[in-house]
PDB file of N, CA and C in Angstrom:
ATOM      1  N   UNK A   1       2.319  -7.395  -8.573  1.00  0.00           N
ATOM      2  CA  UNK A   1       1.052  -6.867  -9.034  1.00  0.00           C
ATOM      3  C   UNK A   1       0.832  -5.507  -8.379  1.00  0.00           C
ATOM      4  N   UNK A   2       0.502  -4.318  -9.249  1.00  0.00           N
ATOM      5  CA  UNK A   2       0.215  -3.261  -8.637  1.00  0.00           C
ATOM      6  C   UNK A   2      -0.915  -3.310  -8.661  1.00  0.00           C
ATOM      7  N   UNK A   3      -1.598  -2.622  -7.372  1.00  0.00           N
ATOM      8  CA  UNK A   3      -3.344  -2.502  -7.197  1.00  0.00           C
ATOM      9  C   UNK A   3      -3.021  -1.219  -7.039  1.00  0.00           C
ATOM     10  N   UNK A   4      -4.000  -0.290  -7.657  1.00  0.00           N
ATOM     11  CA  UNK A   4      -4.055   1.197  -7.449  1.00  0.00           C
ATOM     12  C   UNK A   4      -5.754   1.646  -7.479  1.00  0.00           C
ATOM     13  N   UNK A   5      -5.976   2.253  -6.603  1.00  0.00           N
ATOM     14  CA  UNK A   5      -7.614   2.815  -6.541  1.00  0.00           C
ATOM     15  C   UNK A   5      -7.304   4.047  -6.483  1.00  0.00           C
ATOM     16  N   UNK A   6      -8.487   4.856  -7.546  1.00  0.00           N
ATOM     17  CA  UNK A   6      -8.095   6.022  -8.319  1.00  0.00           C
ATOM     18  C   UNK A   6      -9.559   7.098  -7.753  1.00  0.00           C
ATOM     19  N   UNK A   7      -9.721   7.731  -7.324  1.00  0.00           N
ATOM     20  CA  UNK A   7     -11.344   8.365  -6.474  1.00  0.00           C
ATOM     21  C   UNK A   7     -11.281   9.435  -6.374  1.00  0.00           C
ATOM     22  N   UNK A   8     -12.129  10.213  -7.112  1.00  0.00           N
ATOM     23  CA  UNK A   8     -12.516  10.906  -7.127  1.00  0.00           C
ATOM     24  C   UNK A   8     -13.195  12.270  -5.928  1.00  0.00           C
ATOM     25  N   UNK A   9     -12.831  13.243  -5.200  1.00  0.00           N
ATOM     26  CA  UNK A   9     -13.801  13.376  -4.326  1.00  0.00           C
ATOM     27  C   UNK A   9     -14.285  14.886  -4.556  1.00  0.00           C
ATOM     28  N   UNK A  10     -15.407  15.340  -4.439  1.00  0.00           N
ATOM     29  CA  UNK A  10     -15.771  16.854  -4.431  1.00  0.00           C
ATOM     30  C   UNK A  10     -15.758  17.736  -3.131  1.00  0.00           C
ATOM     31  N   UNK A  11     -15.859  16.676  -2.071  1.00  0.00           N
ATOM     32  CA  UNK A  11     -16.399  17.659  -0.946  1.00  0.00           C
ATOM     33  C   UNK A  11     -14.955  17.101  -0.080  1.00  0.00           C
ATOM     34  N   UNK A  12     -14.233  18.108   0.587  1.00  0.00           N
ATOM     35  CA  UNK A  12     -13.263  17.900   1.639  1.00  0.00           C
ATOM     36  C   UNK A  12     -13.855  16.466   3.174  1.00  0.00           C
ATOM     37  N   UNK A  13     -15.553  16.786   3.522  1.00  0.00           N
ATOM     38  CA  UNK A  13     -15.910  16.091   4.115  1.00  0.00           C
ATOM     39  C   UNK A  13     -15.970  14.550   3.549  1.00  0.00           C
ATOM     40  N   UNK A  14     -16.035  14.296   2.306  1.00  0.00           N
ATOM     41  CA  UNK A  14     -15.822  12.999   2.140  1.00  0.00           C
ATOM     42  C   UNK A  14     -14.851  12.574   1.880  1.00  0.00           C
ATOM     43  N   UNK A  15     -13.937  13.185   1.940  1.00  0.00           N
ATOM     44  CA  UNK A  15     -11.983  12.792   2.400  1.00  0.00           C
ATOM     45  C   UNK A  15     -12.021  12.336   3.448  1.00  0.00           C
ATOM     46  N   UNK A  16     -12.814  13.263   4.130  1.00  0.00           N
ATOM     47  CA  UNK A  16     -12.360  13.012   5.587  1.00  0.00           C
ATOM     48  C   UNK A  16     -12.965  11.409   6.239  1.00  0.00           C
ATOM     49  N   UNK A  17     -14.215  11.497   5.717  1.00  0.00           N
ATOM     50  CA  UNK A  17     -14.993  10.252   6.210  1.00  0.00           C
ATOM     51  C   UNK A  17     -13.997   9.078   5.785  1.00  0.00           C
ATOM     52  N   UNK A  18     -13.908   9.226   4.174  1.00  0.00           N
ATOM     53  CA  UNK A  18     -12.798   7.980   3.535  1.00  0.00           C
ATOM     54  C   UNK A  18     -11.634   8.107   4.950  1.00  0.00           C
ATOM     55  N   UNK A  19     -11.215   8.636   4.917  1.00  0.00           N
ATOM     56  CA  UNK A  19      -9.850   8.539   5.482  1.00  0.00           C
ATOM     57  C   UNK A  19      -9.897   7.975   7.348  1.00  0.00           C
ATOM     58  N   UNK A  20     -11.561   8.246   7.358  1.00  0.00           N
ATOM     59  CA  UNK A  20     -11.526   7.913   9.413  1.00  0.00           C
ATOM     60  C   UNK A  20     -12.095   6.046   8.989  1.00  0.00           C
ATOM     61  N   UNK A  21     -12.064   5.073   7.790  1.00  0.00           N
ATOM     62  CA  UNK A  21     -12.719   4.131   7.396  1.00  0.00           C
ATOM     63  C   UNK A  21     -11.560   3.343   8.195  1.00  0.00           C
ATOM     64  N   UNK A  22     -11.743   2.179   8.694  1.00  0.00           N
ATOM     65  CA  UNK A  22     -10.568   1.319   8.920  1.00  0.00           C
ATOM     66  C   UNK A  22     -10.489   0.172   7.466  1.00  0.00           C
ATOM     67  N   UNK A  23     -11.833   0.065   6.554  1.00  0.00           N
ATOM     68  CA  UNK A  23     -11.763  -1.054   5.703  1.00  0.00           C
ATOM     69  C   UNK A  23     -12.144  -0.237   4.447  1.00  0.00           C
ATOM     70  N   UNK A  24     -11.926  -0.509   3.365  1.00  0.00           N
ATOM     71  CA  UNK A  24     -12.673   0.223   2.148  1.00  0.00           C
ATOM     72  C   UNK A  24     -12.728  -1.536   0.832  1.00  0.00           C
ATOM     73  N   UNK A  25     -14.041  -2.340   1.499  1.00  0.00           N
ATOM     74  CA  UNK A  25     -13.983  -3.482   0.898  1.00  0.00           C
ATOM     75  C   UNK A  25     -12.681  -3.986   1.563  1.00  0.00           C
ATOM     76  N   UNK A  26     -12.057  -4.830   0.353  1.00  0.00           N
ATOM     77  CA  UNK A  26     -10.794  -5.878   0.707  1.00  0.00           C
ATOM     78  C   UNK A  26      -9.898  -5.195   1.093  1.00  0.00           C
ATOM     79  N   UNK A  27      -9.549  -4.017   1.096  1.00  0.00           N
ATOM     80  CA  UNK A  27      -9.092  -2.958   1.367  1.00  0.00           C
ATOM     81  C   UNK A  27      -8.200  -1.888   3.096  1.00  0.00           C
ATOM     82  N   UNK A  28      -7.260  -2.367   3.272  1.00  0.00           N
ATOM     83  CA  UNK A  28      -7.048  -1.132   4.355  1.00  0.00           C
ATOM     84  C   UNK A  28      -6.199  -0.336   4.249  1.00  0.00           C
ATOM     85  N   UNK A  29      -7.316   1.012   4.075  1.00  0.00           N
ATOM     86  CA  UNK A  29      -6.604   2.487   4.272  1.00  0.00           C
ATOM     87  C   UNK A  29      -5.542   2.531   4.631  1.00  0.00           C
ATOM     88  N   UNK A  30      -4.261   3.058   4.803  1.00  0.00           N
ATOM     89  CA  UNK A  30      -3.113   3.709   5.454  1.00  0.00           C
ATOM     90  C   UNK A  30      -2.750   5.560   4.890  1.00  0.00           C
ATOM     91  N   UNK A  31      -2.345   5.789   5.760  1.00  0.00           N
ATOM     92  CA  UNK A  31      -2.042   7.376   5.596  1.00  0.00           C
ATOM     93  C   UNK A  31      -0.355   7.482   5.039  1.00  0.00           C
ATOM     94  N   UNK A  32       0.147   8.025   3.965  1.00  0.00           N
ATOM     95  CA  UNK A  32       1.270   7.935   3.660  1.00  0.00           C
ATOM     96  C   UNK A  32       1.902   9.555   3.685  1.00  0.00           C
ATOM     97  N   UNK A  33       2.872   9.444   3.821  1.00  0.00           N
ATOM     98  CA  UNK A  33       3.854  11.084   3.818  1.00  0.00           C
ATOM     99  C   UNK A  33       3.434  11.198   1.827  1.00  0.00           C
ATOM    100  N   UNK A  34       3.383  12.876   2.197  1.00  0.00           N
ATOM    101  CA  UNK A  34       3.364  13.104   0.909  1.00  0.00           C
ATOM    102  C   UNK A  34       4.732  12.818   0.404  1.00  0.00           C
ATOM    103  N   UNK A  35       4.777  12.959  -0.750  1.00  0.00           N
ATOM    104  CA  UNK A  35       6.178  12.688  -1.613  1.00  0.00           C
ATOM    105  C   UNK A  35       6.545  13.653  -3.249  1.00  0.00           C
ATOM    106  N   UNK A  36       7.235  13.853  -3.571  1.00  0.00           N
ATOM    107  CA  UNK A  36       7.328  14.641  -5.163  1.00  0.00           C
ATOM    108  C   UNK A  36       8.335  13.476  -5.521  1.00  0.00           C
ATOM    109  N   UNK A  37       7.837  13.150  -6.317  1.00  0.00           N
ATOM    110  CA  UNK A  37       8.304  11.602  -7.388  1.00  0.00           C
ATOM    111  C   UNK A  37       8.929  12.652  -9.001  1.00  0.00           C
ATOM    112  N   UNK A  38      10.087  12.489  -9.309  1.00  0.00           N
ATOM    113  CA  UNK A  38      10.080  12.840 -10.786  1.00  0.00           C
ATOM    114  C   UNK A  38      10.289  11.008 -11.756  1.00  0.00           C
ATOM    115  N   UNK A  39       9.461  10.946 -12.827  1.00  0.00           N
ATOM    116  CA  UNK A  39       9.569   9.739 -13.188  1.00  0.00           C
ATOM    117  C   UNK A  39      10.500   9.955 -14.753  1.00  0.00           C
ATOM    118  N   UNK A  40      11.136   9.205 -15.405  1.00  0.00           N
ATOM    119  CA  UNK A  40      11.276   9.328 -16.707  1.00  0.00           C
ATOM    120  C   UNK A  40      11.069   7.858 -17.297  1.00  0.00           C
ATOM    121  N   UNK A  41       9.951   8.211 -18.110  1.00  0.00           N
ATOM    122  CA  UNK A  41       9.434   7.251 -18.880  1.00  0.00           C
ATOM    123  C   UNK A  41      10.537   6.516 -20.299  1.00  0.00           C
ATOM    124  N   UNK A  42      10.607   5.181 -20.182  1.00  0.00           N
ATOM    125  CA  UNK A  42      11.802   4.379 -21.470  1.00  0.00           C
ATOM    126  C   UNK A  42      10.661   3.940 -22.308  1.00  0.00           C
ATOM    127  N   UNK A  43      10.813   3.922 -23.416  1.00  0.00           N
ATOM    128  CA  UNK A  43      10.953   3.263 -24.699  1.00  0.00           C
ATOM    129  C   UNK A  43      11.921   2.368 -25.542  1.00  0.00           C
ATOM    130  N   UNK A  44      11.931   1.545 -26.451  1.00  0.00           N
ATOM    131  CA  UNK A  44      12.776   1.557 -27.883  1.00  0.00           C
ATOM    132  C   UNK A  44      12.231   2.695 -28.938  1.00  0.00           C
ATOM    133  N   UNK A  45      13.284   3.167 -29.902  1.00  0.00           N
ATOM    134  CA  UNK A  45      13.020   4.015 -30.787  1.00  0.00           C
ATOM    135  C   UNK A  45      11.904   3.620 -31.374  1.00  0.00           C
ATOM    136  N   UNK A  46      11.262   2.084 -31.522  1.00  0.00           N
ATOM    137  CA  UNK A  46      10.265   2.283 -32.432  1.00  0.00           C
ATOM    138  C   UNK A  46       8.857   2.280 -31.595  1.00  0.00           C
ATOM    139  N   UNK A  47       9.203   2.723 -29.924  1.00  0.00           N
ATOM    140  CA  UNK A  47       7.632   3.063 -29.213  1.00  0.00           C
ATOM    141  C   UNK A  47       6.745   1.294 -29.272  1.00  0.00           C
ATOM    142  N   UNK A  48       8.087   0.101 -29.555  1.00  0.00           N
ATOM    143  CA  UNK A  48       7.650  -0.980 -28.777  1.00  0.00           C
ATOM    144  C   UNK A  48       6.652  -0.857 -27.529  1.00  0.00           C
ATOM    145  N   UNK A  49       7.251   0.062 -26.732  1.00  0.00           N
ATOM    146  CA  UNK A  49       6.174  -0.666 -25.029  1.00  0.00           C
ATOM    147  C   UNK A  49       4.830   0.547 -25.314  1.00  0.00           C
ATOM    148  N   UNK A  50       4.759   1.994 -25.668  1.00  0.00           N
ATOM    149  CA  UNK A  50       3.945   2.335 -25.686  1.00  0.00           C
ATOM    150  C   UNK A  50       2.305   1.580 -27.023  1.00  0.00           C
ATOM    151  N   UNK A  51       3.069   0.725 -28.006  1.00  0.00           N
ATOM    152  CA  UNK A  51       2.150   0.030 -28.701  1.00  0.00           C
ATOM    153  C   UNK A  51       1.272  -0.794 -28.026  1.00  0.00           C
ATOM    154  N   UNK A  52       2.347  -1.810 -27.049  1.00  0.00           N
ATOM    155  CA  UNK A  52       1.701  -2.509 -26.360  1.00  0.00           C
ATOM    156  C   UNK A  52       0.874  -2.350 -24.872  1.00  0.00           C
ATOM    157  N   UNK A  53       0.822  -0.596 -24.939  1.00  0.00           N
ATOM    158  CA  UNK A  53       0.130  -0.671 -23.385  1.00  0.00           C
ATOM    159  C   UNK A  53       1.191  -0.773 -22.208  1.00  0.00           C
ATOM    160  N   UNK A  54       2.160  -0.782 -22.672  1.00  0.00           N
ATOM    161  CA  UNK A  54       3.526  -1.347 -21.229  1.00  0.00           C
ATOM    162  C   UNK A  54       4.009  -0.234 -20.977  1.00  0.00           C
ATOM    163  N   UNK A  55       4.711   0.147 -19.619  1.00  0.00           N
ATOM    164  CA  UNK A  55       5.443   1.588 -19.611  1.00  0.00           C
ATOM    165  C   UNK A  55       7.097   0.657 -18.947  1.00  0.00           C
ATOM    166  N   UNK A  56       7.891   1.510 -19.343  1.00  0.00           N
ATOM    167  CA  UNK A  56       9.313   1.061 -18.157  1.00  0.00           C
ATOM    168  C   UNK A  56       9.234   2.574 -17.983  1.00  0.00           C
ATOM    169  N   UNK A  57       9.663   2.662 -17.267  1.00  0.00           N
ATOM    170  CA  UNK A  57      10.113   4.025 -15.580  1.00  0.00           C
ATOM    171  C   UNK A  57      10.874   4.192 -14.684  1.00  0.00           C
ATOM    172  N   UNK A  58      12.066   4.772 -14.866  1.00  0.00           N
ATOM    173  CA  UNK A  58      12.998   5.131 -13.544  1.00  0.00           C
ATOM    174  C   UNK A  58      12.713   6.253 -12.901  1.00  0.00           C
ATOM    175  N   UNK A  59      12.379   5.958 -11.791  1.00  0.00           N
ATOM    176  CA  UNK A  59      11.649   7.107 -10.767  1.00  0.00           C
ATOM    177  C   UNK A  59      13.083   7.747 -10.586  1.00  0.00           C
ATOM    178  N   UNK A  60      13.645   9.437 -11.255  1.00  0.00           N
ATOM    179  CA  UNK A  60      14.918   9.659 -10.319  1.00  0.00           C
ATOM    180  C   UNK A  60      16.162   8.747 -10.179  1.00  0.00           C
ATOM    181  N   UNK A  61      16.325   8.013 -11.268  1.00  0.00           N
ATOM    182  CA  UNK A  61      17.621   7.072 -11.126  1.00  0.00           C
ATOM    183  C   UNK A  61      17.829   5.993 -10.149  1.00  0.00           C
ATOM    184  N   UNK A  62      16.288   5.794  -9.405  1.00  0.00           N
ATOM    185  CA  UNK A  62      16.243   4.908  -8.359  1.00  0.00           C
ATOM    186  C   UNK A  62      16.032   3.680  -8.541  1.00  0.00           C
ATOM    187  N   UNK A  63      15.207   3.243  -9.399  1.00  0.00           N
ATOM    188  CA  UNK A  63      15.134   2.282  -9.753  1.00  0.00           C
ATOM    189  C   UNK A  63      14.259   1.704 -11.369  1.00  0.00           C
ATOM    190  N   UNK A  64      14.372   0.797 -11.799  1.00  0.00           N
ATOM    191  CA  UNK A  64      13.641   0.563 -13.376  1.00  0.00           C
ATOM    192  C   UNK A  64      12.474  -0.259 -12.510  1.00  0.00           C
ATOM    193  N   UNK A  65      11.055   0.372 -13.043  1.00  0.00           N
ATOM    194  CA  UNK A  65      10.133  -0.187 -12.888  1.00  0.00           C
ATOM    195  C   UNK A  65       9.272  -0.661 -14.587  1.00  0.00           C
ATOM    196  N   UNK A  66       8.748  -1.916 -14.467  1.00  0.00           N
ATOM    197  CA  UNK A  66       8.269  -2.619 -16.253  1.00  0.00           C
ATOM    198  C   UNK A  66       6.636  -2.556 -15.485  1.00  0.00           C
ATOM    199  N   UNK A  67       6.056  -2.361 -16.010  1.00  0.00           N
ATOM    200  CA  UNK A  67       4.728  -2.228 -15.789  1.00  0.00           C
ATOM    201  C   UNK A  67       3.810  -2.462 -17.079  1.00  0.00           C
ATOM    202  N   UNK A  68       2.882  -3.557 -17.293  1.00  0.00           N
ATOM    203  CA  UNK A  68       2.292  -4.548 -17.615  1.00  0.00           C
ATOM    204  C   UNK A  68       1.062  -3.753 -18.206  1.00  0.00           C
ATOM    205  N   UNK A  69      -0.090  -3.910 -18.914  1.00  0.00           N
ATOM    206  CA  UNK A  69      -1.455  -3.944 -19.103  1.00  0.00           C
ATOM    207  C   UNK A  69      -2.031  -4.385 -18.459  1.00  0.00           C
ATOM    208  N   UNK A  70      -2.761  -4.426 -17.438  1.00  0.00           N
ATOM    209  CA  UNK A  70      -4.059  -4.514 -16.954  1.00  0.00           C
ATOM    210  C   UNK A  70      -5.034  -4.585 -16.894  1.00  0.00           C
ATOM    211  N   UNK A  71      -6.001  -4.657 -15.924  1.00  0.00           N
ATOM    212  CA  UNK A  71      -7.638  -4.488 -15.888  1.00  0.00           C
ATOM    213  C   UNK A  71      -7.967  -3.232 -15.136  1.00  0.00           C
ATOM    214  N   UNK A  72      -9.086  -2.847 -15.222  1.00  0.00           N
ATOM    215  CA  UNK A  72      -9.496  -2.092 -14.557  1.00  0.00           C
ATOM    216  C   UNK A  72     -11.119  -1.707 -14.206  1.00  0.00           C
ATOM    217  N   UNK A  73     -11.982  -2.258 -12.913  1.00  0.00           N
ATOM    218  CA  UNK A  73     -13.061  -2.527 -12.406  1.00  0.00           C
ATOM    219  C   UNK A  73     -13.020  -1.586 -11.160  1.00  0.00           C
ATOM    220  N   UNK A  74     -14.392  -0.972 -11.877  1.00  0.00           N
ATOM    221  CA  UNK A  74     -14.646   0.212 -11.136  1.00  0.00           C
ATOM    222  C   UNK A  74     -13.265   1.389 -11.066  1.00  0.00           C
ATOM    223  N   UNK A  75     -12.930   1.794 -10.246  1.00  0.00           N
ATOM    224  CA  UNK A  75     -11.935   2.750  -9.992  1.00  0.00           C
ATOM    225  C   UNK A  75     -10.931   2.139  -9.519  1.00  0.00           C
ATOM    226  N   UNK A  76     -10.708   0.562  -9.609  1.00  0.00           N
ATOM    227  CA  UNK A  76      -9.347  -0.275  -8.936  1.00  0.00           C
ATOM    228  C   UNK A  76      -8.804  -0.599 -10.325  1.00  0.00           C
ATOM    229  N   UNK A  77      -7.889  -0.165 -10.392  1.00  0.00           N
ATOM    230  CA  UNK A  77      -6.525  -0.719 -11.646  1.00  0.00           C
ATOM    231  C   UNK A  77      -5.716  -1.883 -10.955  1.00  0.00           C
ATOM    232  N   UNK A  78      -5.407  -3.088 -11.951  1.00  0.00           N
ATOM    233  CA  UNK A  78      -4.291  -4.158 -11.463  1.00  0.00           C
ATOM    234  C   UNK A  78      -3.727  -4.224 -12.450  1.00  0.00           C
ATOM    235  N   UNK A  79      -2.485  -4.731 -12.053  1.00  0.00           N
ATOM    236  CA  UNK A  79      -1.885  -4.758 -13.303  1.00  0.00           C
ATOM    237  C   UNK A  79       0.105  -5.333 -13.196  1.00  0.00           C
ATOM    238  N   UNK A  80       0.151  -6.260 -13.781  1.00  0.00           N
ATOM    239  CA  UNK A  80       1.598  -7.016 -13.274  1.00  0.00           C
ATOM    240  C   UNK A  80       2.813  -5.985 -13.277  1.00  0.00           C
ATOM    241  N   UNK A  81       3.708  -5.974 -12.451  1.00  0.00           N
ATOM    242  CA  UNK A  81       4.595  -4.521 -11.954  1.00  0.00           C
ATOM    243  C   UNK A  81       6.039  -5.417 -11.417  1.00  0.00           C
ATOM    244  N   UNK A  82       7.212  -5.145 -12.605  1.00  0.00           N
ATOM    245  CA  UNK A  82       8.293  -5.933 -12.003  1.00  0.00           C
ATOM    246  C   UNK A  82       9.055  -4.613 -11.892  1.00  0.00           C
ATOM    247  N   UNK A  83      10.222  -4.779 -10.929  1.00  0.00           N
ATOM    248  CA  UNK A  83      11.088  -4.059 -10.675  1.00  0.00           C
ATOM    249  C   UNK A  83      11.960  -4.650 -10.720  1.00  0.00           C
TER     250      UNK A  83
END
Protein backbone atom coordinates (compact mmCIF):
# COMPACT_ATOMS: atom_id res chain seq x y z
CA UNK A 1 0.00 0.00 0.00
CA UNK A 2 1.35 3.35 -0.91
CA UNK A 3 0.39 6.27 1.51
CA UNK A 4 1.45 9.57 0.00
CA UNK A 5 0.54 13.12 1.63
CA UNK A 6 0.55 15.78 -0.93
CA UNK A 7 0.75 19.77 0.95
CA UNK A 8 0.75 22.43 -0.14
CA UNK A 9 2.84 25.34 1.51
CA UNK A 10 3.11 29.27 0.80
CA UNK A 11 5.31 30.52 3.41
CA UNK A 12 9.02 28.92 3.83
CA UNK A 13 8.14 29.35 7.76
CA UNK A 14 5.54 26.76 7.57
CA UNK A 15 8.01 24.21 6.08
CA UNK A 16 9.91 24.83 8.61
CA UNK A 17 7.42 24.39 11.53
CA UNK A 18 6.06 21.07 9.47
CA UNK A 19 9.39 19.78 9.35
CA UNK A 20 10.57 20.62 13.42
CA UNK A 21 6.84 18.30 14.10
CA UNK A 22 7.89 14.88 15.52
CA UNK A 23 4.02 13.57 14.66
CA UNK A 24 1.76 14.89 11.79
CA UNK A 25 -1.53 12.75 13.08
CA UNK A 26 -0.74 8.88 12.52
CA UNK A 27 2.06 10.12 10.94
CA UNK A 28 6.07 10.45 11.48
CA UNK A 29 7.92 12.97 9.60
CA UNK A 30 11.41 11.80 8.35
CA UNK A 31 13.82 13.98 6.33
CA UNK A 32 14.90 12.20 3.06
CA UNK A 33 18.03 13.03 0.59
CA UNK A 34 16.78 14.70 -2.31
CA UNK A 35 16.74 12.44 -5.37
CA UNK A 36 16.08 12.98 -9.49
CA UNK A 37 13.90 9.86 -10.30
CA UNK A 38 13.39 9.47 -14.28
CA UNK A 39 10.15 7.23 -14.50
CA UNK A 40 8.78 5.59 -17.81
CA UNK A 41 5.31 5.00 -17.70
CA UNK A 42 3.84 1.10 -19.51
CA UNK A 43 0.75 0.55 -21.10
CA UNK A 44 -0.91 -2.13 -23.63
CA UNK A 45 -1.51 -0.58 -27.06
CA UNK A 46 -5.06 -0.30 -26.28
CA UNK A 47 -4.30 2.18 -22.93
CA UNK A 48 -5.83 -0.94 -20.81
CA UNK A 49 -4.22 0.49 -17.39
CA UNK A 50 -4.68 4.17 -18.20
CA UNK A 51 -8.76 3.31 -18.65
CA UNK A 52 -8.69 1.78 -15.52
CA UNK A 53 -6.94 4.40 -13.33
CA UNK A 54 -3.75 1.89 -12.95
CA UNK A 55 -0.20 3.07 -13.90
CA UNK A 56 2.91 0.33 -14.35
CA UNK A 57 6.39 2.29 -14.06
CA UNK A 58 9.98 1.48 -14.32
CA UNK A 59 11.81 4.05 -12.44
CA UNK A 60 15.28 4.00 -14.75
CA UNK A 61 15.29 0.24 -15.47
CA UNK A 62 15.22 -0.38 -11.75
CA UNK A 63 12.45 -1.81 -11.14
CA UNK A 64 8.44 -2.45 -12.46
CA UNK A 65 6.22 -0.80 -10.13
CA UNK A 66 1.81 -1.74 -10.77
CA UNK A 67 0.07 0.82 -8.94
CA UNK A 68 -3.66 0.43 -8.19
CA UNK A 69 -6.67 3.15 -7.86
CA UNK A 70 -7.19 4.49 -4.75
CA UNK A 71 -8.73 6.84 -2.28
CA UNK A 72 -7.96 9.95 -1.47
CA UNK A 73 -9.01 12.00 2.03
CA UNK A 74 -7.96 15.21 2.52
CA UNK A 75 -4.39 15.55 1.02
CA UNK A 76 -3.46 11.65 1.97
CA UNK A 77 -3.63 9.35 -1.22
CA UNK A 78 -3.67 5.29 -0.59
CA UNK A 79 -3.61 3.19 -2.85
CA UNK A 80 -2.43 -0.75 -3.44
CA UNK A 81 1.41 -0.61 -4.92
CA UNK A 82 3.05 -4.03 -6.05
CA UNK A 83 6.48 -4.24 -7.16
Amino acid sequence: MEVEAKLAVDRPATLAAIARRRRLGPYEPRTVAARNLETVFLDTRGGDLLRRAASAKAPAGVELTLKLPGTVASAVHRRPESI
